[in-house]
Protein backbone atom coordinates (compact mmCIF):
# COMPACT_ATOMS: atom_id res chain seq x y z
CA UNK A 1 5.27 -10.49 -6.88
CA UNK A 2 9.24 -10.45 -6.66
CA UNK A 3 11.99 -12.65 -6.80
CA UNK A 4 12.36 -15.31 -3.72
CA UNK A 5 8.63 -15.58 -3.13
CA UNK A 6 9.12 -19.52 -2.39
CA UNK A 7 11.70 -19.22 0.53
CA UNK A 8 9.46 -16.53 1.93
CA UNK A 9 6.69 -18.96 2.64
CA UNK A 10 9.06 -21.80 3.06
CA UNK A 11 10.48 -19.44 6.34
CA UNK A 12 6.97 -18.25 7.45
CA UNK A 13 5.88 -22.51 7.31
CA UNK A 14 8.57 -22.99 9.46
CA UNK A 15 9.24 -19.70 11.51
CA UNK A 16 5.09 -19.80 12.57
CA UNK A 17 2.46 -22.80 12.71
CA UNK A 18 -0.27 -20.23 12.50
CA UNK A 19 0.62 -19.18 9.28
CA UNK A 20 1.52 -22.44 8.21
CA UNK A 21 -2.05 -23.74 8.68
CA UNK A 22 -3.25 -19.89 6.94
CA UNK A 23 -1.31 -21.58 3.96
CA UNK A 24 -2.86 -24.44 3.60
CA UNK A 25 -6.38 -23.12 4.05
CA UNK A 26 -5.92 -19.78 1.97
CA UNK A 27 -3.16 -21.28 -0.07
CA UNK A 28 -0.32 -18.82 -1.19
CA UNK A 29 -0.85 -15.53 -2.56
CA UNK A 30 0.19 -14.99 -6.82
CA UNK A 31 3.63 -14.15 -7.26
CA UNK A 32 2.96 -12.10 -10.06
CA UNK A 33 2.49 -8.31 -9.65
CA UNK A 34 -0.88 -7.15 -10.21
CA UNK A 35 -1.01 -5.70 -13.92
CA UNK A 36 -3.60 -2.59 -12.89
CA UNK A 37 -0.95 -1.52 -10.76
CA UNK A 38 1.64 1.19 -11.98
CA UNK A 39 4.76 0.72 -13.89
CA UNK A 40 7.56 -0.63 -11.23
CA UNK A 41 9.15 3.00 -12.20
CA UNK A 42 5.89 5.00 -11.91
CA UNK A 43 6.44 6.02 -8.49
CA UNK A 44 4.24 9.30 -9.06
CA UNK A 45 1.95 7.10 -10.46
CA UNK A 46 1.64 5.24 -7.54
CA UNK A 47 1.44 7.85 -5.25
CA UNK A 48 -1.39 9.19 -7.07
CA UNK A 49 -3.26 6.34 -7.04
CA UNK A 50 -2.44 5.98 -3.80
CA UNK A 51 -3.79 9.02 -2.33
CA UNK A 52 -7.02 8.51 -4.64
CA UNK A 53 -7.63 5.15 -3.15
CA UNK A 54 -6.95 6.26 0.59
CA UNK A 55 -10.51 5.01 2.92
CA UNK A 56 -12.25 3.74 -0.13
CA UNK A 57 -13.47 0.34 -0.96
CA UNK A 58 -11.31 -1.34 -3.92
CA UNK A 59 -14.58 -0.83 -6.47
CA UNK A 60 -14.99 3.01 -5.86
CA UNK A 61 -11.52 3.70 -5.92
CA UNK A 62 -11.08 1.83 -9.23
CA UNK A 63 -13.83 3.59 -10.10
CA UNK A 64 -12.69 7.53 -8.82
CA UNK A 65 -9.40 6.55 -10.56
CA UNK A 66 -10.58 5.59 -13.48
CA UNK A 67 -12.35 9.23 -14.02
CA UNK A 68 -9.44 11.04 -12.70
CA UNK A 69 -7.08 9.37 -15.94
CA UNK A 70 -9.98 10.27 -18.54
CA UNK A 71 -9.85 13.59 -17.40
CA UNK A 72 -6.16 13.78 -18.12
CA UNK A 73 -6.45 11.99 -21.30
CA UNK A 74 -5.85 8.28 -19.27
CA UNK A 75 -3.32 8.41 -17.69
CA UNK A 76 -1.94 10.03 -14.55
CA UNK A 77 -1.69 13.90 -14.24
CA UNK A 78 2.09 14.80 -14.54
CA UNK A 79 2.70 17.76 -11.28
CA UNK A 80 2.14 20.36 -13.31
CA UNK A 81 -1.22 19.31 -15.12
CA UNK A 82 -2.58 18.68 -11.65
CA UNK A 83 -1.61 22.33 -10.48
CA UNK A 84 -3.25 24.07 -13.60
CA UNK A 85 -6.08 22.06 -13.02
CA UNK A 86 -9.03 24.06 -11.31
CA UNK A 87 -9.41 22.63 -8.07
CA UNK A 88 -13.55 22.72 -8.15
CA UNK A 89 -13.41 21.08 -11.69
CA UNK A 90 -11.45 17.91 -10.83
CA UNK A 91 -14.19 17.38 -7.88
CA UNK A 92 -17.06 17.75 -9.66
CA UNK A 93 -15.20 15.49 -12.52
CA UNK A 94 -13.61 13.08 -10.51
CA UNK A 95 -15.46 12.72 -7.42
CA UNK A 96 -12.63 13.45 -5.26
CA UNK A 97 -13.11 14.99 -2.07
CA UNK A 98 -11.80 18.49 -0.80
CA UNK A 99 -9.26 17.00 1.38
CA UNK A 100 -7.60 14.76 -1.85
CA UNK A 101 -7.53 17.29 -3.84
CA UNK A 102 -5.33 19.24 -1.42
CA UNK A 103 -3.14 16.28 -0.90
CA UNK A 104 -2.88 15.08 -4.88
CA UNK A 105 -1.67 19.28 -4.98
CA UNK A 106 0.45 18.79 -1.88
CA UNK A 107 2.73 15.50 -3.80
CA UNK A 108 2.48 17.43 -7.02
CA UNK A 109 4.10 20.81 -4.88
CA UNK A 110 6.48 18.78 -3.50
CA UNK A 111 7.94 16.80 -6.55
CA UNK A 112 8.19 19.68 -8.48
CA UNK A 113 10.30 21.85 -5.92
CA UNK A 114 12.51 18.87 -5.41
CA UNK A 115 11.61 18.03 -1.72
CA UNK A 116 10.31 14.66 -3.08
CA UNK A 117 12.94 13.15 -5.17
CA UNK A 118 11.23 10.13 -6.86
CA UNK A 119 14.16 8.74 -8.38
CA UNK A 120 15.46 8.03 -4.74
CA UNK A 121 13.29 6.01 -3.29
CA UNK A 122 14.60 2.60 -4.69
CA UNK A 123 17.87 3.22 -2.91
CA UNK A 124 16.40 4.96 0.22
CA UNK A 125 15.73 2.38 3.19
CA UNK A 126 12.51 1.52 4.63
CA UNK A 127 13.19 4.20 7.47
CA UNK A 128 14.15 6.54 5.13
CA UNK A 129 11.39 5.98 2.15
CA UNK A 130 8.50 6.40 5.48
CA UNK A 131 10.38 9.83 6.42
CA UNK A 132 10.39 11.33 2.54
CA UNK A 133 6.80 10.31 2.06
CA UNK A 134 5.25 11.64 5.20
CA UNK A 135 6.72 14.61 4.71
CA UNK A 136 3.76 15.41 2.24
CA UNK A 137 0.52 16.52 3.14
CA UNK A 138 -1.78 13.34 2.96
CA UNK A 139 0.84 10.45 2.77
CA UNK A 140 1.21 8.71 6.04
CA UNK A 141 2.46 5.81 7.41
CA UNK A 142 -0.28 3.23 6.22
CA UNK A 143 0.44 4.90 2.36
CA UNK A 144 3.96 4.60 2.94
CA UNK A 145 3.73 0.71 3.79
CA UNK A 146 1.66 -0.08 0.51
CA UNK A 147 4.01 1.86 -1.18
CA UNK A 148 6.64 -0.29 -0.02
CA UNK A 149 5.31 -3.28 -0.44
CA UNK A 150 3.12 -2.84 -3.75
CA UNK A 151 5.38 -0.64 -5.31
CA UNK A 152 9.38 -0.97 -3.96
CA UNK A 153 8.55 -4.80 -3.38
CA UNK A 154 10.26 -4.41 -0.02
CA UNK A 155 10.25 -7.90 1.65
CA UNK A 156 9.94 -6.95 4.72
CA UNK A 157 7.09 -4.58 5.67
CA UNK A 158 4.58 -5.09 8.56
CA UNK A 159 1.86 -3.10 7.54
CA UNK A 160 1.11 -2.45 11.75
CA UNK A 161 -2.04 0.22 11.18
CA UNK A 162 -4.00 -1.35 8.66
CA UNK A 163 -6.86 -2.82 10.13
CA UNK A 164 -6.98 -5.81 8.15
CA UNK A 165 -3.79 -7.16 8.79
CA UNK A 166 -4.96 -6.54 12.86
CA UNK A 167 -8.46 -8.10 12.08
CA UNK A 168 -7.12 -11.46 10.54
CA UNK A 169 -4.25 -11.69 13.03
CA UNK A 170 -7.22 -11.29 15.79
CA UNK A 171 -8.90 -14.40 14.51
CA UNK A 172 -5.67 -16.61 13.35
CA UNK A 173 -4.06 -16.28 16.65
CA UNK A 174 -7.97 -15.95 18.62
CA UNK A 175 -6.72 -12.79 20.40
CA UNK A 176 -9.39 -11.45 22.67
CA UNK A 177 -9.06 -7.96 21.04
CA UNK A 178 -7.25 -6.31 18.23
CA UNK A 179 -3.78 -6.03 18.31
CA UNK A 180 -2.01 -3.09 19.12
CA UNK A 181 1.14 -1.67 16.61
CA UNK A 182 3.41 -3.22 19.63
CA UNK A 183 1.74 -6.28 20.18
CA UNK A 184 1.72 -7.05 15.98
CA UNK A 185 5.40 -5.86 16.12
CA UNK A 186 6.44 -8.50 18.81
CA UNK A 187 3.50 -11.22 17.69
CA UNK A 188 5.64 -10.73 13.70
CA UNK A 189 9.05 -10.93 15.08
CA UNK A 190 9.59 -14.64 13.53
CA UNK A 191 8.22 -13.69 10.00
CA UNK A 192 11.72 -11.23 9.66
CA UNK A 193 12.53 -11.22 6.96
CA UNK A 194 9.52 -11.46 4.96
CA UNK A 195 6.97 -10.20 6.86
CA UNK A 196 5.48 -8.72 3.41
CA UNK A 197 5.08 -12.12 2.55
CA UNK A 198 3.07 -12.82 5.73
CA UNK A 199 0.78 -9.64 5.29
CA UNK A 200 -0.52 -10.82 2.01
CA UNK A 201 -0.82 -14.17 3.44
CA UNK A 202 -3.06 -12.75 6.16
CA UNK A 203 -5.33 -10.60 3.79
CA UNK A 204 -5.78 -13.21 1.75
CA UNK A 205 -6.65 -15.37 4.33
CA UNK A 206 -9.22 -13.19 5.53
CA UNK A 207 -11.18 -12.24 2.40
CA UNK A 208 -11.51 -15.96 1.81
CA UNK A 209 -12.50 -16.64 5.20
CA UNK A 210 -16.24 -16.05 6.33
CA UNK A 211 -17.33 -13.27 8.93
């Protein structure tokens, strides 16, 4: 996925036994960033595609995407395209729902007036990448952790509200509940600084473990 992959495991082996036994039953995750995902440049791209996928299962959002780049000729609508579009149309064409629509208009609105500054983001910090993205109607924290860790390849994200990460960190360390944002935030203290690392680990852990 990006450079120093290796000492990233290497520390969480060594910084964690739970994790180290995660890697030798799940194995590490590829390195290699996933080709269906946007350019590393293509942060509207991303952002799209990241608002289309929001609450969906991986096969319908690959699916909703895939109908929302034939109707702009295959590939992502550029700010402007999506603003001319009719609203109605791209629902009935896309299957997008009332609420994405607004939000694909609200990141479209906001790169065009400036407020989002794309080109930015790789020199923003983590802090500061969360505040610029939030700012826009349908982006929120759990968005602007994938973002940083699909898109940025930030090392050291802790995706704290997604409820897989929680889930498989429930069953690795046999927590009587889920975890709470604090209680992952202290529990992920030794992964610093590649707790990125560790949340792939721990999804892939859990889709290859069963139920």
């Amino acid at each position: 996925m990006s450079p120093g992959t290796q000492p990233a495991f290497d520390h969480l082996r060594r910084a964690d036994p739970v994790l180290a036994r995660l890697l030798d039953e799940a194995g590490e995750p590829p390195a290699e960033r996933d080709p269906s995902r946007p350019a590393p440049d293509d942060h509207y791209g991303a952002l799209v595609r990241a608002i289309v996928g929001q609450q969906l299962s991986v096969t319908a959002a690959r699916a909703i995407y895939g109908r929302l780049l034939e109707l702009f000729g295959g590939r992502p609508p550029r700010p402007q395209e999506l603003l001319d579009q009719d609203p109605a149309q791209m629902r009935a064409a896309v299957g997008l729902s009332r609420a994405k629509v607004t939000f694909l208009r609200s990141l479209a609105e906001h790169v065009l007036s400036g407020d989002l500054e794309l080109d930015r983001l790789d020199a923003l910090s983590d802090e500061d990448v969360i505040a610029e993205l939030t700012a826009v109607n349908g982006l929120g924290e759990w968005t602007s952790h994938m973002f940083l860790m699909f898109q940025l390849e930030r090392p050291d994200v802790l995706a704290v509200g997604d409820l897989g990460i929680r889930r498989a960190v429930e069953r690795a360390y046999e927590l009587p509940g889920l975890p709470s944002a604090a209680e992952l935030t202290e529990l992920a203290e030794p992964w610093r600084p590649y707790r990125s690392a560790a949340c792939r680990l721990l999804w892939r852990w859990l889709s290859n473990s069963p139920e």
